[in-house]
Protein backbone atom coordinates (compact mmCIF):
# COMPACT_ATOMS: atom_id res chain seq x y z
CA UNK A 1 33.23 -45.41 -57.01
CA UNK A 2 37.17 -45.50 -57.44
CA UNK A 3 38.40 -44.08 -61.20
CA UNK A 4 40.93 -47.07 -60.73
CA UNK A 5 41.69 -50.89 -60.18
CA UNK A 6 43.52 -52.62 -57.95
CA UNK A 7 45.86 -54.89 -59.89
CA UNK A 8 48.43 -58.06 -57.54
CA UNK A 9 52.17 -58.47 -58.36
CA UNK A 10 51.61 -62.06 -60.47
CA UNK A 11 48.80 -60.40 -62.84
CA UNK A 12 51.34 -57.25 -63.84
CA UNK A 13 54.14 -60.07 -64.23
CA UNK A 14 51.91 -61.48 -66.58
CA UNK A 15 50.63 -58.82 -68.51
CA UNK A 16 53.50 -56.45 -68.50
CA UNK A 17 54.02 -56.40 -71.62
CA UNK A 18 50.57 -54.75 -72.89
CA UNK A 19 51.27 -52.19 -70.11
CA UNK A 20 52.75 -49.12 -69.02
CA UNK A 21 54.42 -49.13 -65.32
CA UNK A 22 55.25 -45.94 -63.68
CA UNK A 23 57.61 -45.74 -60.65
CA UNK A 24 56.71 -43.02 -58.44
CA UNK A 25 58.71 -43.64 -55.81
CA UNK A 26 61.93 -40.87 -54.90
CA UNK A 27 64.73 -41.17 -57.86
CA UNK A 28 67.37 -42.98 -55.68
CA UNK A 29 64.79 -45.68 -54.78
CA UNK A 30 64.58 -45.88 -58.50
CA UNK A 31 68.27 -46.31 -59.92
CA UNK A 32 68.47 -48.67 -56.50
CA UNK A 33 65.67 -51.21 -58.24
CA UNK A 34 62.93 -51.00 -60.33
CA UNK A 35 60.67 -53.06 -62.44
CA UNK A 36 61.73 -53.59 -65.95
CA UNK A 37 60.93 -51.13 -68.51
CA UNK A 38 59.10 -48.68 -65.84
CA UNK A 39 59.29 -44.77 -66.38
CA UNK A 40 60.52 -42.95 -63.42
CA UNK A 41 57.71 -41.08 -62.96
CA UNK A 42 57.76 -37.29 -61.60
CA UNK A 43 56.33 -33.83 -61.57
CA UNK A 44 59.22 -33.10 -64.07
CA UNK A 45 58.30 -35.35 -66.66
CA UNK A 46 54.43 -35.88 -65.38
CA UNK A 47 53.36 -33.79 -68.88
CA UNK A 48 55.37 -35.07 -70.94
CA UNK A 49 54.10 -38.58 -69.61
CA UNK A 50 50.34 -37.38 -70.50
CA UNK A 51 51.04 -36.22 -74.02
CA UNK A 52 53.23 -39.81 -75.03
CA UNK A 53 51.28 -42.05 -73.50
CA UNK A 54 47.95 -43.30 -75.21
CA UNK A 55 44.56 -42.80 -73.22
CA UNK A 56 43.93 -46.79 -73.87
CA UNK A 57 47.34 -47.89 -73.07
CA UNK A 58 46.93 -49.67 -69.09
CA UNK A 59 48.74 -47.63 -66.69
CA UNK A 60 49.94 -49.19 -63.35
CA UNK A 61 51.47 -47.14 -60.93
CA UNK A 62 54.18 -48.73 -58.37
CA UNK A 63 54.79 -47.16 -55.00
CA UNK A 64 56.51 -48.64 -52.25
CA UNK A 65 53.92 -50.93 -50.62
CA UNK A 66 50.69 -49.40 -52.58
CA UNK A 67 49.56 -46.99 -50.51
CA UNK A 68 50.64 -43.94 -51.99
CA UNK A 69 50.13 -44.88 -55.67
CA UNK A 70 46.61 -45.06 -55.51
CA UNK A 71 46.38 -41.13 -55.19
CA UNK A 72 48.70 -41.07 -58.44
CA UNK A 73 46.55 -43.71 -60.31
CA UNK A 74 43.38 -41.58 -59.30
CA UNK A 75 44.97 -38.75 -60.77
CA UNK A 76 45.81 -40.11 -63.85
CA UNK A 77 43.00 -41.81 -64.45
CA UNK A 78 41.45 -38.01 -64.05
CA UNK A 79 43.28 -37.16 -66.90
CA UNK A 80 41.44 -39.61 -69.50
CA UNK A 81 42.74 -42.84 -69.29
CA UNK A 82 40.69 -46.01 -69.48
CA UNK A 83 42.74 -48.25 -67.47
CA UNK A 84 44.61 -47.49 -64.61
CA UNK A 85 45.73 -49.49 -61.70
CA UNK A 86 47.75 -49.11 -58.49
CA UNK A 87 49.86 -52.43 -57.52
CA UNK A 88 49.19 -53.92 -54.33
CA UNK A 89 52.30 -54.60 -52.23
CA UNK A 90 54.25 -51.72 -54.24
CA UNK A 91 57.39 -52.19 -55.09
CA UNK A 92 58.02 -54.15 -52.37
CA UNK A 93 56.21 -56.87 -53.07
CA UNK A 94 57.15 -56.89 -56.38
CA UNK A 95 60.74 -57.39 -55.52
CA UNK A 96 60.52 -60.49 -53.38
CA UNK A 97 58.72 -62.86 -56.56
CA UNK A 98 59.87 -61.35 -60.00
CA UNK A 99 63.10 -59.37 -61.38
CA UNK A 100 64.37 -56.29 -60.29
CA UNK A 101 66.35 -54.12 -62.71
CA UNK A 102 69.55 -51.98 -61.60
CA UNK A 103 71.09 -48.53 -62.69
CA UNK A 104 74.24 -47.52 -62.15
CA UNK A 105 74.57 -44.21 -60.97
């Protein structure tokens, strides 16, 4: 049994709102594009993540192509919370139907 779901691209875009994204991917990657409102997430601000962030708030956790963010959703869903997801496609396929926000750096 996996402590997470697998969520696609179009159900996020739909229900983004209601959810909390987290970026894991490398910070350059990050100021480069990311989804909107998604917290860079690290192991520098990974605690400080668990102590804001409400057990029943939905998690989904963006990689590059959704490989490596199912280890990270697995380990925050180890921490307590009731929904957590890992986005199929990553960031990448993300980026190729639905807005992309910028930094500049």
């Amino acid at each position: 049994m996996t402590d997470f779901q697998h969520i696609a691209v179009p159900d996020v875009a739909a229900k983004q709102a209601s959810m909390k994204i987290v970026d894991i991917r490398d910070r350059q990657s990050f100021a480069n594009g990311h989804m909107p409102d998604a917290l860079h997430l690290s192991n520098d601000n990974f605690a400080a993540f668990l102590e804001q962030t409400p057990k029943d708030m939905p998690v989904v956790v963006v990689c590059y192509h959704g490989i490596s963010s199912q280890q990270a959703a697995s380990l925050i869903s180890q921490q307590g919370f009731e929904e957590v997801y890992s986005m199929d496609g990553g960031f990448e396929a993300w980026k190729l139907a639905q807005p992309v926000v910028t930094e500049n750096t």
